[in-house]
Protein backbone atom coordinates (compact mmCIF):
# COMPACT_ATOMS: atom_id res chain seq x y z
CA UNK A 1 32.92 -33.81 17.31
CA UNK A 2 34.70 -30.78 18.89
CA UNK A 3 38.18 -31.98 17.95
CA UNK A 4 36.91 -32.45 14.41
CA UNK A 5 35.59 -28.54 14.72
CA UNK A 6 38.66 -27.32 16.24
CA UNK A 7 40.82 -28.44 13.69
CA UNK A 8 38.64 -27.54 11.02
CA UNK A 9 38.66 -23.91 12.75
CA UNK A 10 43.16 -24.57 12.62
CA UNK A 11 42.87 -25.53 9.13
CA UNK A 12 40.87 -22.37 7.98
CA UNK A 13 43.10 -19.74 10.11
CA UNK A 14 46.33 -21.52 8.38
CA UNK A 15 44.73 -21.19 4.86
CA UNK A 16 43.45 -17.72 5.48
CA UNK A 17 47.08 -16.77 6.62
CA UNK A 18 48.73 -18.05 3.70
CA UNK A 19 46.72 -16.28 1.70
CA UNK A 20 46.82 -12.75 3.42
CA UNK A 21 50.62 -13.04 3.58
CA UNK A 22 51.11 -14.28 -0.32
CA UNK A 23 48.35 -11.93 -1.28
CA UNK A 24 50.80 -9.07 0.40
CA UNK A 25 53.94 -10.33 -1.10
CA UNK A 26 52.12 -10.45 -4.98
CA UNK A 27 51.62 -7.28 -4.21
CA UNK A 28 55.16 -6.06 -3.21
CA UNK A 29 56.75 -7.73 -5.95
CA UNK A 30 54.23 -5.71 -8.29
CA UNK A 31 54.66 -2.74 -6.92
CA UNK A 32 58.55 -3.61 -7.38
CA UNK A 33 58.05 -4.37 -10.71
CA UNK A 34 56.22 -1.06 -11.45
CA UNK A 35 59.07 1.06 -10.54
CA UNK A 36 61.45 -0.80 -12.22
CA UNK A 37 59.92 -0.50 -15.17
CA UNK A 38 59.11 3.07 -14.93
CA UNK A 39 61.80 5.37 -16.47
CA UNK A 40 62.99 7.66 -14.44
CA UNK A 41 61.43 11.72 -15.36
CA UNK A 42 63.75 13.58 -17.37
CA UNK A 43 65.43 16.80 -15.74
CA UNK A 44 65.34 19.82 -17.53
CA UNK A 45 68.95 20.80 -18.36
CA UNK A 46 69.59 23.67 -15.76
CA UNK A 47 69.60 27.18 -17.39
CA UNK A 48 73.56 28.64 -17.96
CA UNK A 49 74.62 30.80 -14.95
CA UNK A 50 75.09 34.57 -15.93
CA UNK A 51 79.27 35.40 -16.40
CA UNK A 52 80.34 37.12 -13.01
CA UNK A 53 81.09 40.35 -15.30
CA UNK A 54 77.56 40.19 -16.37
CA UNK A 55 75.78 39.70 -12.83
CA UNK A 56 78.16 42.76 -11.53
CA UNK A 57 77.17 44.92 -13.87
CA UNK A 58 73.38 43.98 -13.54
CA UNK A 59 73.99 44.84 -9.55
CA UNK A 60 75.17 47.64 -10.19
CA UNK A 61 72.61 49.21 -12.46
CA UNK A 62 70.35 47.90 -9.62
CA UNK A 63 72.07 49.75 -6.99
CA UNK A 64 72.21 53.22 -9.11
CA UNK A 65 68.48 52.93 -9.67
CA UNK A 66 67.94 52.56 -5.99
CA UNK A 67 70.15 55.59 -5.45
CA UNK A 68 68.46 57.71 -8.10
CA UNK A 69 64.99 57.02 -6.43
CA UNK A 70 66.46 58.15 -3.30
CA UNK A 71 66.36 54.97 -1.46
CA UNK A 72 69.88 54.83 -0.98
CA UNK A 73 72.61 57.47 0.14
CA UNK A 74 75.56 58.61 -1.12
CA UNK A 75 77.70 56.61 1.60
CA UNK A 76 75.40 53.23 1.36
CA UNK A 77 75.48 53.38 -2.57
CA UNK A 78 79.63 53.75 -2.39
CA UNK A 79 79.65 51.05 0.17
CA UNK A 80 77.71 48.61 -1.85
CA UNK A 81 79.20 49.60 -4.52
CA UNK A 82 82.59 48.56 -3.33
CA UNK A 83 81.54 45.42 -1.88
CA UNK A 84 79.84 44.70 -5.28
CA UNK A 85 83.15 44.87 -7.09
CA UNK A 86 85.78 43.48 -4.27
CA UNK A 87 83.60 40.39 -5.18
């Protein structure tokens, strides 16, 4: 009688293996299948850049308001100013 238990013990831990480890692939194949057959999210199309001449000129205005409110002096408004255009 306890060979007939022991491999009746075998049996069940082989069956309840097989069944874990196909139970786990099912599930990876799924999970496979779910992305594949998911389209992929559509990108917004990316806004145009501003024209260099346009972006300059924006600076610029930026950098005279910071002057006029006294945040900036003469000498750091020509500096940036320069830099601003060199680029």
């Amino acid at each position: 009688m306890p060979g007939l238990l022991r491999m009746g013990a075998r049996t069940a831990v082989v069956a309840g293996t097989a069944t874990a480890v196909s139970g786990r692939v099912a599930r990876r194949q799924q999970n496979r299948w779910a992305q594949q057959e998911q389209p992929a999210p559509e990108q917004a199309p990316a806004a145009p850049a501003p024209a260099a001449g346009e972006d300059r000129v924006q600076q610029l205005k930026d950098l005279a308001a910071l002057k006029e409110q006294g945040v900036l002096t003469e000498t750091e408004f020509e500096a940036e100013k320069a830099r601003i255009l060199a680029s």
